[in-house]
C-alpha atoms as a PDB file:
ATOM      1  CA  UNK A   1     -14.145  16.539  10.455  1.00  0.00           C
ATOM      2  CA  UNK A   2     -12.996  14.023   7.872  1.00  0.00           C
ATOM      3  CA  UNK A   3     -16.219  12.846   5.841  1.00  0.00           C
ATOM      4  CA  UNK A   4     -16.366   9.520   3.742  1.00  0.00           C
ATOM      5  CA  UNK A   5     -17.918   8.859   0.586  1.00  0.00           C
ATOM      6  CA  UNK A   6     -20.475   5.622  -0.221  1.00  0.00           C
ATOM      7  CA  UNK A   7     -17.950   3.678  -0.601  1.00  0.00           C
ATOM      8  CA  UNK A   8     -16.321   4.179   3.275  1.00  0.00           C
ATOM      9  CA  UNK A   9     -13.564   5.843   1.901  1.00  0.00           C
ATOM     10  CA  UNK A  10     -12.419   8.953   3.766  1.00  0.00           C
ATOM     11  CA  UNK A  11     -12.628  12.456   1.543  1.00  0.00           C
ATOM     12  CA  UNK A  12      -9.189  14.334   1.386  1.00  0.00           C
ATOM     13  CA  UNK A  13      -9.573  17.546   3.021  1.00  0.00           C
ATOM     14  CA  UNK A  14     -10.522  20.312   0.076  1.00  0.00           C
ATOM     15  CA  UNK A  15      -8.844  22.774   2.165  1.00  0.00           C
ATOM     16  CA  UNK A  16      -6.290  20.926   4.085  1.00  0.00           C
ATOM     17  CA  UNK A  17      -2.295  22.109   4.484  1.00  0.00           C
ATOM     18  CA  UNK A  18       0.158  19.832   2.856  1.00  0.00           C
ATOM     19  CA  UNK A  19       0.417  17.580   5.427  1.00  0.00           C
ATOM     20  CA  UNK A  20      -3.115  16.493   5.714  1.00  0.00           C
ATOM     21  CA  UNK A  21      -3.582  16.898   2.125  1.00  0.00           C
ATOM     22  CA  UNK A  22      -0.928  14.259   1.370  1.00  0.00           C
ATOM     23  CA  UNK A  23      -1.987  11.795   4.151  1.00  0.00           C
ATOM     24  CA  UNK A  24      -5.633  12.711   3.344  1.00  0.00           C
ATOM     25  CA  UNK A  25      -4.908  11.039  -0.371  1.00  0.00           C
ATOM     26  CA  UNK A  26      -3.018   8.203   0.609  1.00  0.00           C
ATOM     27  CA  UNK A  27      -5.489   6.978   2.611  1.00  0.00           C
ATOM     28  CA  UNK A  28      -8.146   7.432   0.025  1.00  0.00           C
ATOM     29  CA  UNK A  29      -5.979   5.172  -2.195  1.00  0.00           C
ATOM     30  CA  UNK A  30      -5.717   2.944   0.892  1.00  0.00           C
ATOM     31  CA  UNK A  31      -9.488   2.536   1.589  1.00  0.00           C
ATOM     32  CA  UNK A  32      -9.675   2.237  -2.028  1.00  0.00           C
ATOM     33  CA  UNK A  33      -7.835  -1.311  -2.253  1.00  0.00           C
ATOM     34  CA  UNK A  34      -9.717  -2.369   0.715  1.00  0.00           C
ATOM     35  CA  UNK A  35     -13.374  -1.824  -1.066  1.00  0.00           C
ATOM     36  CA  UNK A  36     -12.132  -3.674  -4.479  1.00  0.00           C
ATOM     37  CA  UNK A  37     -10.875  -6.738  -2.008  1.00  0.00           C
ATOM     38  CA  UNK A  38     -13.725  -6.529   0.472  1.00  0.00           C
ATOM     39  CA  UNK A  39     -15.491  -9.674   0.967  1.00  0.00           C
ATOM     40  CA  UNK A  40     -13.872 -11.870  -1.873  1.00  0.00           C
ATOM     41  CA  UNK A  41     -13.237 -15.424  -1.403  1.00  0.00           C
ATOM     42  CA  UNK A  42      -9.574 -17.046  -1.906  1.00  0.00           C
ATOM     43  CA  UNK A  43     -10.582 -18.222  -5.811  1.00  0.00           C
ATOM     44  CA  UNK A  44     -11.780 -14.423  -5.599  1.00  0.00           C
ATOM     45  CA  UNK A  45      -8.067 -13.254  -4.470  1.00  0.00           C
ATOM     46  CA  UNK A  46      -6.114 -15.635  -6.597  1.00  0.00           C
ATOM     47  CA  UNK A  47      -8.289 -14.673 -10.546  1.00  0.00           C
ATOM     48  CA  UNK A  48      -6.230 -12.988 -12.628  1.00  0.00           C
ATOM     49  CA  UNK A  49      -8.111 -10.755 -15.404  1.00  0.00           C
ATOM     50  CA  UNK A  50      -5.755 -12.091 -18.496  1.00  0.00           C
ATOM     51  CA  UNK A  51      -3.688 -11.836 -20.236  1.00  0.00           C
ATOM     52  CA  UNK A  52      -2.191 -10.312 -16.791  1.00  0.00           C
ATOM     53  CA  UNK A  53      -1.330 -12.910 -13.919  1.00  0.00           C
ATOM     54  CA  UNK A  54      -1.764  -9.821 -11.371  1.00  0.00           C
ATOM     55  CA  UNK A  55      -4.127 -10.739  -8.788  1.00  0.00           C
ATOM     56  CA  UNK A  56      -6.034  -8.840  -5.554  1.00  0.00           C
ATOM     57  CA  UNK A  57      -4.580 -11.075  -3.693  1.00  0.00           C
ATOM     58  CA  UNK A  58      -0.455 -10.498  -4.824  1.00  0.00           C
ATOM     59  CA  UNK A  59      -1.920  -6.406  -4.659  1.00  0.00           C
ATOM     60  CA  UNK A  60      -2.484  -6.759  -1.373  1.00  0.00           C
ATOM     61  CA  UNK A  61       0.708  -8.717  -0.329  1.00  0.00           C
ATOM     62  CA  UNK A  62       2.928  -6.120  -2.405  1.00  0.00           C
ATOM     63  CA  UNK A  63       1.346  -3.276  -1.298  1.00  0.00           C
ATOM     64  CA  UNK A  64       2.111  -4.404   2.113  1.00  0.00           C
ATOM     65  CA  UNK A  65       5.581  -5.009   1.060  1.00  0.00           C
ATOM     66  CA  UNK A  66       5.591  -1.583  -0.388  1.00  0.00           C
ATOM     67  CA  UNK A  67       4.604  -0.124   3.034  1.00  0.00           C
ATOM     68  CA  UNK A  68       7.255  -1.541   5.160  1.00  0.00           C
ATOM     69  CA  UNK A  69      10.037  -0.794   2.227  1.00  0.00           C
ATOM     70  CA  UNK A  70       9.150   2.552   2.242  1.00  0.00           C
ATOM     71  CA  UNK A  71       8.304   3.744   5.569  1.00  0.00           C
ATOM     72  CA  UNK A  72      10.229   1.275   7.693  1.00  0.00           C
ATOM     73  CA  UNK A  73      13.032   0.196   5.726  1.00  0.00           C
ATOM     74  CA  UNK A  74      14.184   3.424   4.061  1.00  0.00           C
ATOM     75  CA  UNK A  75      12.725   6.112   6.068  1.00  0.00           C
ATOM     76  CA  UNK A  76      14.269   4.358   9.740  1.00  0.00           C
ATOM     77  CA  UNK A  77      16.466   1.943   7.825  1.00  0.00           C
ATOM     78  CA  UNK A  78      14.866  -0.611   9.776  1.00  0.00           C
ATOM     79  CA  UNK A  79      15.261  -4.435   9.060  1.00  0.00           C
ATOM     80  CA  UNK A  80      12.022  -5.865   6.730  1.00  0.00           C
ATOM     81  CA  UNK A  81       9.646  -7.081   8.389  1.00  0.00           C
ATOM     82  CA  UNK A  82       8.077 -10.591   8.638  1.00  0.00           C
ATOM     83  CA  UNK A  83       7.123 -12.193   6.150  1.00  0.00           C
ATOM     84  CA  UNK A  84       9.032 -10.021   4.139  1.00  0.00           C
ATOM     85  CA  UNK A  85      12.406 -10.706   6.061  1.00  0.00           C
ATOM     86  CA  UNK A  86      12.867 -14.224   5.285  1.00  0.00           C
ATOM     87  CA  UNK A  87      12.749 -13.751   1.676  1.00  0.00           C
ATOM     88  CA  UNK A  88      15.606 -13.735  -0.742  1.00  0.00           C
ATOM     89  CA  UNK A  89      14.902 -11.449  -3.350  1.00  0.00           C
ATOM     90  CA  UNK A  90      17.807 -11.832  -6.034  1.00  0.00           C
ATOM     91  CA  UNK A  91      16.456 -14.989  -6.090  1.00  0.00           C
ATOM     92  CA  UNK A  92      12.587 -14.400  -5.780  1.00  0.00           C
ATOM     93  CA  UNK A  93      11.978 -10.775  -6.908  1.00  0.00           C
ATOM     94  CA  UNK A  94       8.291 -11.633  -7.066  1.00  0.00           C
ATOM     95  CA  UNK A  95       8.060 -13.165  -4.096  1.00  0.00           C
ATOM     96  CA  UNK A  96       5.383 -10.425  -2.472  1.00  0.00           C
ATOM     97  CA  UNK A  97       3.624 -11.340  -5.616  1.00  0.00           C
ATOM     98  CA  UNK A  98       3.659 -14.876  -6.572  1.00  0.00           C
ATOM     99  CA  UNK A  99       3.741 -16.118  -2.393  1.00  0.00           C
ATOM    100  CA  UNK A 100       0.043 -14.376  -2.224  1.00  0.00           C
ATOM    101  CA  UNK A 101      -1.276 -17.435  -3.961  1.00  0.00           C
ATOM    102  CA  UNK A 102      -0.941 -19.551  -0.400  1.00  0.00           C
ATOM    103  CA  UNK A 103      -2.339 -17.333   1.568  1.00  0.00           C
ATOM    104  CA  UNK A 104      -6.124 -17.178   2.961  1.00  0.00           C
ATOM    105  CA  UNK A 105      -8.033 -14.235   2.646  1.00  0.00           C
ATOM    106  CA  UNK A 106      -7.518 -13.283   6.411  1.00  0.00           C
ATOM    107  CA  UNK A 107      -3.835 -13.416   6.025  1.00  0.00           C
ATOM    108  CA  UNK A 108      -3.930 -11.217   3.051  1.00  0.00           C
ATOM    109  CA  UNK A 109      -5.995  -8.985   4.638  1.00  0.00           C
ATOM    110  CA  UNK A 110      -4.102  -8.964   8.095  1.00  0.00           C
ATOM    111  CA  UNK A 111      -0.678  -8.895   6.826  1.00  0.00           C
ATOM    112  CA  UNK A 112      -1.582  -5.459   4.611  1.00  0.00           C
ATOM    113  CA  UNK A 113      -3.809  -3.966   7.564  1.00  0.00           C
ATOM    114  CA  UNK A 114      -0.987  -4.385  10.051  1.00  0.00           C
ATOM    115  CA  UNK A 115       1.656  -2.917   7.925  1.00  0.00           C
ATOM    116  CA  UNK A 116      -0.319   0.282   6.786  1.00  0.00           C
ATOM    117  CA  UNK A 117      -0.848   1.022  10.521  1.00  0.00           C
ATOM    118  CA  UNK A 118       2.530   0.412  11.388  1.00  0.00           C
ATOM    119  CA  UNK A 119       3.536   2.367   8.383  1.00  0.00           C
ATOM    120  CA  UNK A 120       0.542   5.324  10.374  1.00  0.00           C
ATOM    121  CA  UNK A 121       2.590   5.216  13.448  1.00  0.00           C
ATOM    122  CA  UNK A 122       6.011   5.806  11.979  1.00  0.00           C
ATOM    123  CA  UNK A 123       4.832   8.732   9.833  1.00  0.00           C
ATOM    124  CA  UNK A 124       3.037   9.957  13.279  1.00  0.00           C
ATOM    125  CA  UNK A 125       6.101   9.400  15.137  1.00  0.00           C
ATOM    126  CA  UNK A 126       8.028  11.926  12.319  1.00  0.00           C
ATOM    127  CA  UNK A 127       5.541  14.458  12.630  1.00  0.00           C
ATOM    128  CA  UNK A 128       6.099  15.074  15.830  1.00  0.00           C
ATOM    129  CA  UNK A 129       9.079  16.219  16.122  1.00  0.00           C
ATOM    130  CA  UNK A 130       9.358  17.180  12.211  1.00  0.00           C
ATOM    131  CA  UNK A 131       7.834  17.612   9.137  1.00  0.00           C
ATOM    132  CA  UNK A 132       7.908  16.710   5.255  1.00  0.00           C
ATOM    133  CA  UNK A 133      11.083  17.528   4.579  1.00  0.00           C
ATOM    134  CA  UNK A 134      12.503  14.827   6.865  1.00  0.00           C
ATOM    135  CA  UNK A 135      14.764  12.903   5.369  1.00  0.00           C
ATOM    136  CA  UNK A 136      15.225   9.062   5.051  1.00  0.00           C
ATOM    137  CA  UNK A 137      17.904   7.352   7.378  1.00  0.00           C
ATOM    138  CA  UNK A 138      18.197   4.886   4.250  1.00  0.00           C
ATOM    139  CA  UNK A 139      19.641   6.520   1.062  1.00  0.00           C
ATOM    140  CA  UNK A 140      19.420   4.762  -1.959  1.00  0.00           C
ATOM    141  CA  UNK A 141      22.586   3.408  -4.201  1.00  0.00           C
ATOM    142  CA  UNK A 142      23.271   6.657  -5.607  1.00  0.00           C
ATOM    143  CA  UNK A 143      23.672   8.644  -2.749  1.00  0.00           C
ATOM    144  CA  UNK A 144      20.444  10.589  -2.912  1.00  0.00           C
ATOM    145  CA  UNK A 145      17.874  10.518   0.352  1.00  0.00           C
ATOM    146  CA  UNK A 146      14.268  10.927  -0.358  1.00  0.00           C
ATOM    147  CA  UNK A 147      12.267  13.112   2.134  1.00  0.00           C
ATOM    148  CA  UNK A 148       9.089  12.078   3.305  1.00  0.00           C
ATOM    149  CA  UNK A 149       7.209  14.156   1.047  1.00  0.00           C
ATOM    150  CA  UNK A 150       9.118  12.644  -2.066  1.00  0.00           C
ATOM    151  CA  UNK A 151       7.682   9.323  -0.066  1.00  0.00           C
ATOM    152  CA  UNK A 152       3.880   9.975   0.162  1.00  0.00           C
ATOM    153  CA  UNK A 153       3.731  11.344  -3.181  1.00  0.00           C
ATOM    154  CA  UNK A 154       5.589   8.229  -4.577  1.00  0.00           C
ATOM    155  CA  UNK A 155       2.596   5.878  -1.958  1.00  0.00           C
ATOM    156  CA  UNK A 156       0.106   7.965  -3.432  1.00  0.00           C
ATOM    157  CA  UNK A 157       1.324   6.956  -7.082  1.00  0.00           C
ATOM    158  CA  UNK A 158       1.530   3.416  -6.066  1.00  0.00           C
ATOM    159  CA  UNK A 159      -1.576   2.992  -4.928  1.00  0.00           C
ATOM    160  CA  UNK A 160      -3.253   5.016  -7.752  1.00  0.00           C
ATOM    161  CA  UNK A 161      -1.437   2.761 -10.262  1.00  0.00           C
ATOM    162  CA  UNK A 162      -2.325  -0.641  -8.595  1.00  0.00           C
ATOM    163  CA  UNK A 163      -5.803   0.454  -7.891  1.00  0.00           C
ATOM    164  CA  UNK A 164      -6.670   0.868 -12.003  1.00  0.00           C
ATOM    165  CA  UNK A 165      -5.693  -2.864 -11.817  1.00  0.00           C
ATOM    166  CA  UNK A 166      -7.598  -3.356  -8.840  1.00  0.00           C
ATOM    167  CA  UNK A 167     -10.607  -1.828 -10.502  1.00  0.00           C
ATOM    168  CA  UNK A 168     -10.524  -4.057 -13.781  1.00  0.00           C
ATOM    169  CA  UNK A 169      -9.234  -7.640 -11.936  1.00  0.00           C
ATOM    170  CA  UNK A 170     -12.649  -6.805  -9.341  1.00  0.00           C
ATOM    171  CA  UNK A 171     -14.702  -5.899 -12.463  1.00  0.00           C
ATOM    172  CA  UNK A 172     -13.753  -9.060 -14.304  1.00  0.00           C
ATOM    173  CA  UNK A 173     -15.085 -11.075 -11.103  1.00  0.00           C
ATOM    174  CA  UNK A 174     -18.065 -10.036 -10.753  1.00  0.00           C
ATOM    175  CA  UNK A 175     -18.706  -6.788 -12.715  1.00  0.00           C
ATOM    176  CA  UNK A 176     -18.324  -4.654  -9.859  1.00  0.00           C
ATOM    177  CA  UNK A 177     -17.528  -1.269 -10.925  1.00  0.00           C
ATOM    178  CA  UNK A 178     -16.486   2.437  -9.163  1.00  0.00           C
ATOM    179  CA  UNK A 179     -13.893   4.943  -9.606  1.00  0.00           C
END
């Protein structure tokens, strides 16, 4: 029985194997962005706490970006996924962040909803026929492959990191505070 906390956020399993433990905590981190963006306005998604020009809003669109890199692009070595396979990025590395500005709300929202489920299934889809030491299809330059462990722990960190931001650009807006 998974419980959540006040916030909606699902508990990580105390006593869960590695598997559930790992998706347990990436899902808190998940549920996490989605309180500190929940029901904000497009001003809301665009304010920047200075003297950063991170925003919700560019959180939300990298994140999602994040997501399909990791889990559909190097785990399947799948193409990107729109919007994220029109870009080019030698020439706009901050695309996922700066392109967030145009965006409504609902877009935001959608885009970065869709690609974490997507991003559910294909981890679903591996652990059925395998488990965490599965290896990615796409390795990186150097030769090394990451397994999907070495994956959710690096989503985990992601979100953790971008969520601290999270926490003080949603502060900053209107002084709404939590872990």
């Amino acid at each position: 029985m998974t419980s959540v906390d006040e916030q909606g956020r699902p508990e990580p399993p105390v006593d869960g194997d590695e598997t559930a433990t790992l998706l347990g905590f990436l899902d808190f981190h998940r549920a996490t962005l989605a309180w500190k963006c929940a029901g904000l306005d497009a001003a809301a998604l665009r304010a920047t706490h200075p003297p950063s020009t991170m925003t919700l809003g560019g959180l939300l669109k990298h994140l999602a970006y994040v997501e399909d890199h990791w889990f559909s692009r190097v785990l399947f070595d799948r193409e990107r996924t729109a919007p994220f396979d029109t870009v080019d990025w030698t020439a706009t590395p901050d695309w996922d962040w700066d392109s967030a500005a145009e965006d409504t709300p609902e877009q935001l929202i959608g885009l970065w909803e869709k690609t974490v489920e997507r991003s559910r299934a294909t981890v679903k889809e591996i652990l059925a026929t395998g488990d965490l030491s599965h290896r990615a299809r796409r390795p990186w330059p150097d030769g090394r492959v990451p397994t999907l462990r070495w994956i959710l722990v690096h989503m985990i960190e992601e979100y953790s990191r971008h969520n601290g931001h999270a926490d003080l650009i949603r502060e900053s807006l209107d002084g709404r505070t939590g872990e």
